[in-house]
C-alpha atoms as a PDB file:
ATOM      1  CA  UNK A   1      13.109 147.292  93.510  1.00  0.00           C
ATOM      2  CA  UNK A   2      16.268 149.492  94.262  1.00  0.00           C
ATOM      3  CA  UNK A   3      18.177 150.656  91.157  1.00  0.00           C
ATOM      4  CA  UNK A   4      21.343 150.219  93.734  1.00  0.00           C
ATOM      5  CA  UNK A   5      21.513 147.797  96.228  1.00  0.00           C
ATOM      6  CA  UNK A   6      24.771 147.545  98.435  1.00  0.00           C
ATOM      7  CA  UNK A   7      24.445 144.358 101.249  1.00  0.00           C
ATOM      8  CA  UNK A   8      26.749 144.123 103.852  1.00  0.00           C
ATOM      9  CA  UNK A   9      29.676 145.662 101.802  1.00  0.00           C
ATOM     10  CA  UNK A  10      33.457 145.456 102.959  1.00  0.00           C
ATOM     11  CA  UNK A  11      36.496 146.999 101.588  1.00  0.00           C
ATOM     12  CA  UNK A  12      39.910 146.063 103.359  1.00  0.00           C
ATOM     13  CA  UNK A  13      43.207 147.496 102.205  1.00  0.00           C
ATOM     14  CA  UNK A  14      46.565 145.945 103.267  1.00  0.00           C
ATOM     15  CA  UNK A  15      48.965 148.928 103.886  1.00  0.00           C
ATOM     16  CA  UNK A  16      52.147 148.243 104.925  1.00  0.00           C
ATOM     17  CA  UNK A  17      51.597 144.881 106.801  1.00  0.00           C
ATOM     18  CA  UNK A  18      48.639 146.659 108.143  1.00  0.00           C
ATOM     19  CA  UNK A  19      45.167 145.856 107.658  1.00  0.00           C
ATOM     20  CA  UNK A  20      42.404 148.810 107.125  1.00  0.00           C
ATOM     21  CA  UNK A  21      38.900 148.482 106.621  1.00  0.00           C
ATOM     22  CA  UNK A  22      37.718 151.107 104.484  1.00  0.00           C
ATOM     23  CA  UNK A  23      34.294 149.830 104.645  1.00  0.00           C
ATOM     24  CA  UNK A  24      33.162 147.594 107.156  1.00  0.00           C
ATOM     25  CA  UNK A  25      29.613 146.152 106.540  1.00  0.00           C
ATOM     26  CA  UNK A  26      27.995 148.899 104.144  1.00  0.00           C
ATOM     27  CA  UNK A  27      23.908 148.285 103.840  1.00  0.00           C
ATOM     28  CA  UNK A  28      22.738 151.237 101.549  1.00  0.00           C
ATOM     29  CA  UNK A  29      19.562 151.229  98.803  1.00  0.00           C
ATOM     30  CA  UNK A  30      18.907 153.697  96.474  1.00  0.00           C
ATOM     31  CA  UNK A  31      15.793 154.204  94.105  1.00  0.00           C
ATOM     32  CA  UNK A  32      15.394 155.786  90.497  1.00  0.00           C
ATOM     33  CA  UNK A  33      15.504 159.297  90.703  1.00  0.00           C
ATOM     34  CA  UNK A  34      16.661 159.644  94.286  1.00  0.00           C
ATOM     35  CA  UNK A  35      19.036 161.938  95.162  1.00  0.00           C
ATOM     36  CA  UNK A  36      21.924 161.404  97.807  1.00  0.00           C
ATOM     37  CA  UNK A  37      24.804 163.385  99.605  1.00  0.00           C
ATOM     38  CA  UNK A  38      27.355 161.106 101.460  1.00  0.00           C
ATOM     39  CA  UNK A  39      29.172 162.964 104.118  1.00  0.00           C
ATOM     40  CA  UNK A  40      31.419 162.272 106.717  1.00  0.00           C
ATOM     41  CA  UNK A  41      34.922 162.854 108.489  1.00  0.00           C
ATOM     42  CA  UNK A  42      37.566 162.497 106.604  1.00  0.00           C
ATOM     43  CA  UNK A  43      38.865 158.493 106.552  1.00  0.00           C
ATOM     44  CA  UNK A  44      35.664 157.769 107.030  1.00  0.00           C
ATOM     45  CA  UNK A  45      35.361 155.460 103.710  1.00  0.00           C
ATOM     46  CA  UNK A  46      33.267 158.165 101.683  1.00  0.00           C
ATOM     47  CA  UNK A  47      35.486 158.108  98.563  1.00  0.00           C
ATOM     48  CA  UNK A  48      36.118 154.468  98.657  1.00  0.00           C
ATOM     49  CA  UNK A  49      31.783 154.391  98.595  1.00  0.00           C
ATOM     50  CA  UNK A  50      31.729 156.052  95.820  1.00  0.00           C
ATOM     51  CA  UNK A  51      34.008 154.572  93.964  1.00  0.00           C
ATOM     52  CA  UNK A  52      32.240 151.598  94.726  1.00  0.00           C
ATOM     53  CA  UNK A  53      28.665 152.691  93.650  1.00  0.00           C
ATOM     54  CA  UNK A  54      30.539 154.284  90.530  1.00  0.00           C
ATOM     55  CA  UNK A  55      31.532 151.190  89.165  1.00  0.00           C
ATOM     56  CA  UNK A  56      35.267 152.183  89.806  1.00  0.00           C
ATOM     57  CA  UNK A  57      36.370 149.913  92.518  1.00  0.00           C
ATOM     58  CA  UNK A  58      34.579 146.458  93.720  1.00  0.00           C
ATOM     59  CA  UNK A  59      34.127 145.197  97.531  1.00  0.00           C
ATOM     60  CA  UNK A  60      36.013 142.894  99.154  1.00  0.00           C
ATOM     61  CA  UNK A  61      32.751 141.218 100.234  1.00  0.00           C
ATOM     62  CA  UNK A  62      29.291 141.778 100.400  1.00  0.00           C
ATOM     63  CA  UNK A  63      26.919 142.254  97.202  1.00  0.00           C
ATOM     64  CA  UNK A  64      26.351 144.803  94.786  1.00  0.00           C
ATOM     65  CA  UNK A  65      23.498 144.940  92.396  1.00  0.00           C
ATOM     66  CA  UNK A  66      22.800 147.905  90.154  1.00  0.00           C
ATOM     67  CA  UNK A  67      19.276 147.321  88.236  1.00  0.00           C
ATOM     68  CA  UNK A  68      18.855 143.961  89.782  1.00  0.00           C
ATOM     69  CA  UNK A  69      22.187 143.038  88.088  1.00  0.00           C
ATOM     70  CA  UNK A  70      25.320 141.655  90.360  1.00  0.00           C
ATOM     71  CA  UNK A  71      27.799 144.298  89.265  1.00  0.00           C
ATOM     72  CA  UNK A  72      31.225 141.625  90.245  1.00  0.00           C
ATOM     73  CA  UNK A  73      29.528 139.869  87.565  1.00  0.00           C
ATOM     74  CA  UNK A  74      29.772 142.559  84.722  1.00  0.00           C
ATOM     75  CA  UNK A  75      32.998 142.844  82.520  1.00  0.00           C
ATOM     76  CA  UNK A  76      35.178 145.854  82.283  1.00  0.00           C
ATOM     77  CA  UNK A  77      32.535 146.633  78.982  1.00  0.00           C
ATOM     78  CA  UNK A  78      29.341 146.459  80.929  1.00  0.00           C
ATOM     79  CA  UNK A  79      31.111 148.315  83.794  1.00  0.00           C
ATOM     80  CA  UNK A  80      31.728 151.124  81.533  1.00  0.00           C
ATOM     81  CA  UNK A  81      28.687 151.286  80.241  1.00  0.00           C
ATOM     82  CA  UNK A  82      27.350 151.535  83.621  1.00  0.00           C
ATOM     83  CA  UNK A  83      29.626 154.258  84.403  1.00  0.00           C
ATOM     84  CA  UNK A  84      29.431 156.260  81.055  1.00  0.00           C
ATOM     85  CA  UNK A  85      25.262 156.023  80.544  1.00  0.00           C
ATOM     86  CA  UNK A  86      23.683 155.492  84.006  1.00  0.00           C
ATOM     87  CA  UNK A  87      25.844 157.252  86.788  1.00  0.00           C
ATOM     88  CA  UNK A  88      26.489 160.724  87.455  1.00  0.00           C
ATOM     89  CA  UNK A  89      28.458 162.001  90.236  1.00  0.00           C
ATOM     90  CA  UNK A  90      28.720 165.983  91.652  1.00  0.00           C
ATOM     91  CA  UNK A  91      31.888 166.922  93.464  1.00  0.00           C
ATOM     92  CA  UNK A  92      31.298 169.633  96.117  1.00  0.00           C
ATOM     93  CA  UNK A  93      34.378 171.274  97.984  1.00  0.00           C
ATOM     94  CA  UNK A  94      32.703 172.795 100.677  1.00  0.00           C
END
């Protein structure tokens, strides 16, 4: 049982007429007390990720779950719950 489960996650903007895919089929677990860097050239989707697993943003597709819970089925109070009692995030600018 994964406290985060991402499957097959998309994010598409529209910029301009233009169509970018931020994320483009995202499969990513992540257990209870596991610790993760995400790295990567810039544009690579890294921020959009993380706004994602933070709660902040939602996919375009695919499925999140976050403690077995689908997370585009949580209102803006559950969200922030989520976000305020059970993520943390550390910012490195290295």
């Amino acid at each position: 049982m994964s406290l985060i489960s991402l499957r097959n996650i998309k994010k598409v903007y529209e910029v301009g007429g233009e169509v970018v895919k931020a994320l483009d089929g995202i499969d990513l677990s992540i257990e209870e007390n596991e610790y993760l860097a995400i790295m990567g050239a810039s544009g690579s989707g890294k921020s959009t990720l993380m706004n994602m697993i933070g709660c902040l943003d939602t996919p375009s597709s695919g499925v999140y779950s976050f403690e077995e819970e689908l997370v585009h089925g949580m209102n803006d109070i559950q969200l922030a719950s989520i976000r305020n009692r059970k993520i943390g995030f550390v910012f490195s600018n290295v």
